[in-house]
C-alpha atoms as a PDB file:
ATOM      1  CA  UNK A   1    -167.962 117.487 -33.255  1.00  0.00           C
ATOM      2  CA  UNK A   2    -171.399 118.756 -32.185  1.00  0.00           C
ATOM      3  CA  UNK A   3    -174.945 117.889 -33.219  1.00  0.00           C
ATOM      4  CA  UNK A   4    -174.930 120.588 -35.513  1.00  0.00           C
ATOM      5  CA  UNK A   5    -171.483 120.296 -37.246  1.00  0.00           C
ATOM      6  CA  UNK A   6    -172.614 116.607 -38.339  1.00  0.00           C
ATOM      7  CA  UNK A   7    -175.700 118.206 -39.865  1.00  0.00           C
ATOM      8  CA  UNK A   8    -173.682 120.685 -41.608  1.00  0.00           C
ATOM      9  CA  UNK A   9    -171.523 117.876 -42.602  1.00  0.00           C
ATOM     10  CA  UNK A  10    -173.777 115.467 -43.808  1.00  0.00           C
ATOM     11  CA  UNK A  11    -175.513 118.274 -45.679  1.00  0.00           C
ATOM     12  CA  UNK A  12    -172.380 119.625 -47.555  1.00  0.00           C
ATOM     13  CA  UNK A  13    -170.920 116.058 -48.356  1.00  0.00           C
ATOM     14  CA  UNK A  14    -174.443 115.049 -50.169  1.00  0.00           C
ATOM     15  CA  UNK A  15    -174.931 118.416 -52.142  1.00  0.00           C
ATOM     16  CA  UNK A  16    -171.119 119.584 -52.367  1.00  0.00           C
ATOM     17  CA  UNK A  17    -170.610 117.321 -56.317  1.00  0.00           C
ATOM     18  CA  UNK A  18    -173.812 119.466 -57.151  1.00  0.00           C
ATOM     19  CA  UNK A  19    -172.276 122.830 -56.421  1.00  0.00           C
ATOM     20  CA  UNK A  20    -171.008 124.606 -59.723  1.00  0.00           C
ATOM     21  CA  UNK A  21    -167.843 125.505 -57.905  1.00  0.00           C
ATOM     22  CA  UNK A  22    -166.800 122.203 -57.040  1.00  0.00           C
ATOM     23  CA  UNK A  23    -164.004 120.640 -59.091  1.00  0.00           C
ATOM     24  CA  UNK A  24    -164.462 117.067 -59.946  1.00  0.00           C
ATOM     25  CA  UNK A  25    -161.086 115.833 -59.252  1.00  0.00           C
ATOM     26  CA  UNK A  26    -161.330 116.978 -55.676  1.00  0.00           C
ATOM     27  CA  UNK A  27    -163.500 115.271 -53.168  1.00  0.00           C
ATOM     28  CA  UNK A  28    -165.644 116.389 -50.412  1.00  0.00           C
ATOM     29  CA  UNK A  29    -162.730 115.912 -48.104  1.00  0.00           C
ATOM     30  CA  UNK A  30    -160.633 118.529 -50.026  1.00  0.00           C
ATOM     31  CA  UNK A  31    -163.937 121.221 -49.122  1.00  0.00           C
ATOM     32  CA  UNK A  32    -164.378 120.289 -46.175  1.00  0.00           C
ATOM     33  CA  UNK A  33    -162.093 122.768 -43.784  1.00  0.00           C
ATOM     34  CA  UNK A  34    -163.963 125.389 -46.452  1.00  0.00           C
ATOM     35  CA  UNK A  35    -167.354 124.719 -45.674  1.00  0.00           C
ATOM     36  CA  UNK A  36    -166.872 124.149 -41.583  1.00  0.00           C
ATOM     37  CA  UNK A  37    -165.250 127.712 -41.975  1.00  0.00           C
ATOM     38  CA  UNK A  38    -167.940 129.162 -43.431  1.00  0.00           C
ATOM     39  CA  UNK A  39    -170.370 127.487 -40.899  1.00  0.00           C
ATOM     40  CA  UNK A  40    -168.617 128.503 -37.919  1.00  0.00           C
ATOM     41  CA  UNK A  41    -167.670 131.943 -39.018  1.00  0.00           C
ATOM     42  CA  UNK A  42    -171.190 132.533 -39.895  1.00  0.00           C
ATOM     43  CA  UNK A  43    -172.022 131.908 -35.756  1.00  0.00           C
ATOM     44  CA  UNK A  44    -168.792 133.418 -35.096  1.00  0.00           C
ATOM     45  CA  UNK A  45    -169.289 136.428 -36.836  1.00  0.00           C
ATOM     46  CA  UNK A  46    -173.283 136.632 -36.077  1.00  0.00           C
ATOM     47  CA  UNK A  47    -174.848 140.500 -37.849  1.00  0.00           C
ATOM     48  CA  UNK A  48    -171.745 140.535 -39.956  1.00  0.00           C
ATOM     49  CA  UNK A  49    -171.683 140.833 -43.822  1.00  0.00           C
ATOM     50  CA  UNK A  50    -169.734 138.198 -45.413  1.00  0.00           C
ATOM     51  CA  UNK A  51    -167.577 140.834 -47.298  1.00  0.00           C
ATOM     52  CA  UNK A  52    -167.048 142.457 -44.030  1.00  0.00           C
ATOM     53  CA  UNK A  53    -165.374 139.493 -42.586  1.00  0.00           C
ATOM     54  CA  UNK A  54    -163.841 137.923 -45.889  1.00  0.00           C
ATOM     55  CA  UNK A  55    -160.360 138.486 -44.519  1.00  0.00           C
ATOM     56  CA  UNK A  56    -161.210 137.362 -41.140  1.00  0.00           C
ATOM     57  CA  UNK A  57    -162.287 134.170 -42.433  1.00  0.00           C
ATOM     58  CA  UNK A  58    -159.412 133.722 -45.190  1.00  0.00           C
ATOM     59  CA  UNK A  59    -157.341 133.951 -42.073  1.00  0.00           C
ATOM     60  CA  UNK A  60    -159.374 131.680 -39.776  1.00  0.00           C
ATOM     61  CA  UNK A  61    -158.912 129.729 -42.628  1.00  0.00           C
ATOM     62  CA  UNK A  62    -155.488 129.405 -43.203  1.00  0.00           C
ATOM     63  CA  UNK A  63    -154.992 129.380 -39.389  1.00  0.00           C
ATOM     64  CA  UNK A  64    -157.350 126.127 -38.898  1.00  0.00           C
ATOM     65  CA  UNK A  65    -156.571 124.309 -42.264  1.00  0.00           C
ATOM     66  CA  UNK A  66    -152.772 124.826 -42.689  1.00  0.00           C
ATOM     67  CA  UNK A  67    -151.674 122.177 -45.010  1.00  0.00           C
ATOM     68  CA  UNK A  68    -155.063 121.941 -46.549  1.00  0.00           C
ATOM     69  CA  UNK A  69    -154.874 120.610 -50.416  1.00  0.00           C
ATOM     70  CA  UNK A  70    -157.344 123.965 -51.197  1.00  0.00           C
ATOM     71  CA  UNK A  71    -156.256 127.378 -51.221  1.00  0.00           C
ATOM     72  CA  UNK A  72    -158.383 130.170 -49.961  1.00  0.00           C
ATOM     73  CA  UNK A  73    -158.885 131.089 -53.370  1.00  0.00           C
ATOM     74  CA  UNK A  74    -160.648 127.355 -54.445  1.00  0.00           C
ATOM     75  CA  UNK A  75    -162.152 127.350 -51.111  1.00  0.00           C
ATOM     76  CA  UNK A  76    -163.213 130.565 -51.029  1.00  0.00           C
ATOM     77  CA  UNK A  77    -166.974 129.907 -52.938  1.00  0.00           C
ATOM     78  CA  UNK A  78    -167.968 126.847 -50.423  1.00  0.00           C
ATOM     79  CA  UNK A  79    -166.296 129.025 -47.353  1.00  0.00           C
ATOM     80  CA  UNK A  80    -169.489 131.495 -48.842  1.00  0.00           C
ATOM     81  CA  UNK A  81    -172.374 128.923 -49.519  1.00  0.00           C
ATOM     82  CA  UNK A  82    -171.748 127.439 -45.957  1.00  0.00           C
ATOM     83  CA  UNK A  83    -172.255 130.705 -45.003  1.00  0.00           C
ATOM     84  CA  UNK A  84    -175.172 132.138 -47.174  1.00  0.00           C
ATOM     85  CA  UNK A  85    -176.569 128.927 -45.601  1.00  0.00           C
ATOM     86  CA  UNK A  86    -176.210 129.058 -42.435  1.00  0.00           C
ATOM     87  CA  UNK A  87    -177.038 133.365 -42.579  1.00  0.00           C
ATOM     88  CA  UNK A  88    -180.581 132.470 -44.304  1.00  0.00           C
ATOM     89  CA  UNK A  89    -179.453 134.173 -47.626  1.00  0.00           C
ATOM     90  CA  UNK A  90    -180.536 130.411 -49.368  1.00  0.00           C
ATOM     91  CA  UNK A  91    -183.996 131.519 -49.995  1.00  0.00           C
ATOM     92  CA  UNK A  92    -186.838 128.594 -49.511  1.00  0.00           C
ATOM     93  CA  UNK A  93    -187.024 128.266 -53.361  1.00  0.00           C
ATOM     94  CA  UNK A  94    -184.010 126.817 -53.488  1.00  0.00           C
ATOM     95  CA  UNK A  95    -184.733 123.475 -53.171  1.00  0.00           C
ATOM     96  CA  UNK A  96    -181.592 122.171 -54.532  1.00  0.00           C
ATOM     97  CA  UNK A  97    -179.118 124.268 -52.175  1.00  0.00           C
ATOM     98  CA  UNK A  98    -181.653 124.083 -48.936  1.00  0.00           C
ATOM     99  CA  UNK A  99    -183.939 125.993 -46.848  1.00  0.00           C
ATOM    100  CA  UNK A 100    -181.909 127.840 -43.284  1.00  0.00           C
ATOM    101  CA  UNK A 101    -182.364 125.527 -40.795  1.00  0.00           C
ATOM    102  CA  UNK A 102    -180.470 126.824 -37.619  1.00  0.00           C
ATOM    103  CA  UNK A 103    -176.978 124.220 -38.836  1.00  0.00           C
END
């Protein structure tokens, strides 16, 4: 895991209990494959729109987290703030959701 998929880790697993899609009977583990999608399809997939690539990453997805306890359709929302994230869309005065940072 690099440098910057630690930071994207650590990141996620301290705010993901405060995100509004995240069910309380699932823990950080069970988002994880969601938001590492969404973090490396958002350098993958560099000048794309997210809805341009939705399928792409549903199957990159499926492909990478076969057997996952979250289907595309829970994971779906934290595949998208991984990647609003990473893309800058999180503006600065969103304190609670982070500033883009380059992870």
């Amino acid at each position: 895991m690099t440098d910057e998929h630690t930071k994207a880790e650590a990141y996620w697993r301290e705010h993901h209990a405060k995100q509004p899609y995240a069910d309380k009977n699932l823990s950080f583990e069970h988002y994880a494959p969601a938001y590492r999608t969404g973090h490396e399809g958002a350098a993958k997939y560099t000048g794309k729109k997210f809805e341009e690539i939705e399928d792409d990453l549903a199957l990159d997805y499926e492909k990478h987290c076969a057997g996952s306890d979250l289907p595309w359709d829970q994971a779906l929302p934290a595949v998208k703030a991984a990647w609003d994230r990473l893309g800058g869309v999180i503006s600065p005065r969103d304190p609670d959701r982070g500033i883009r940072s380059g992870f």
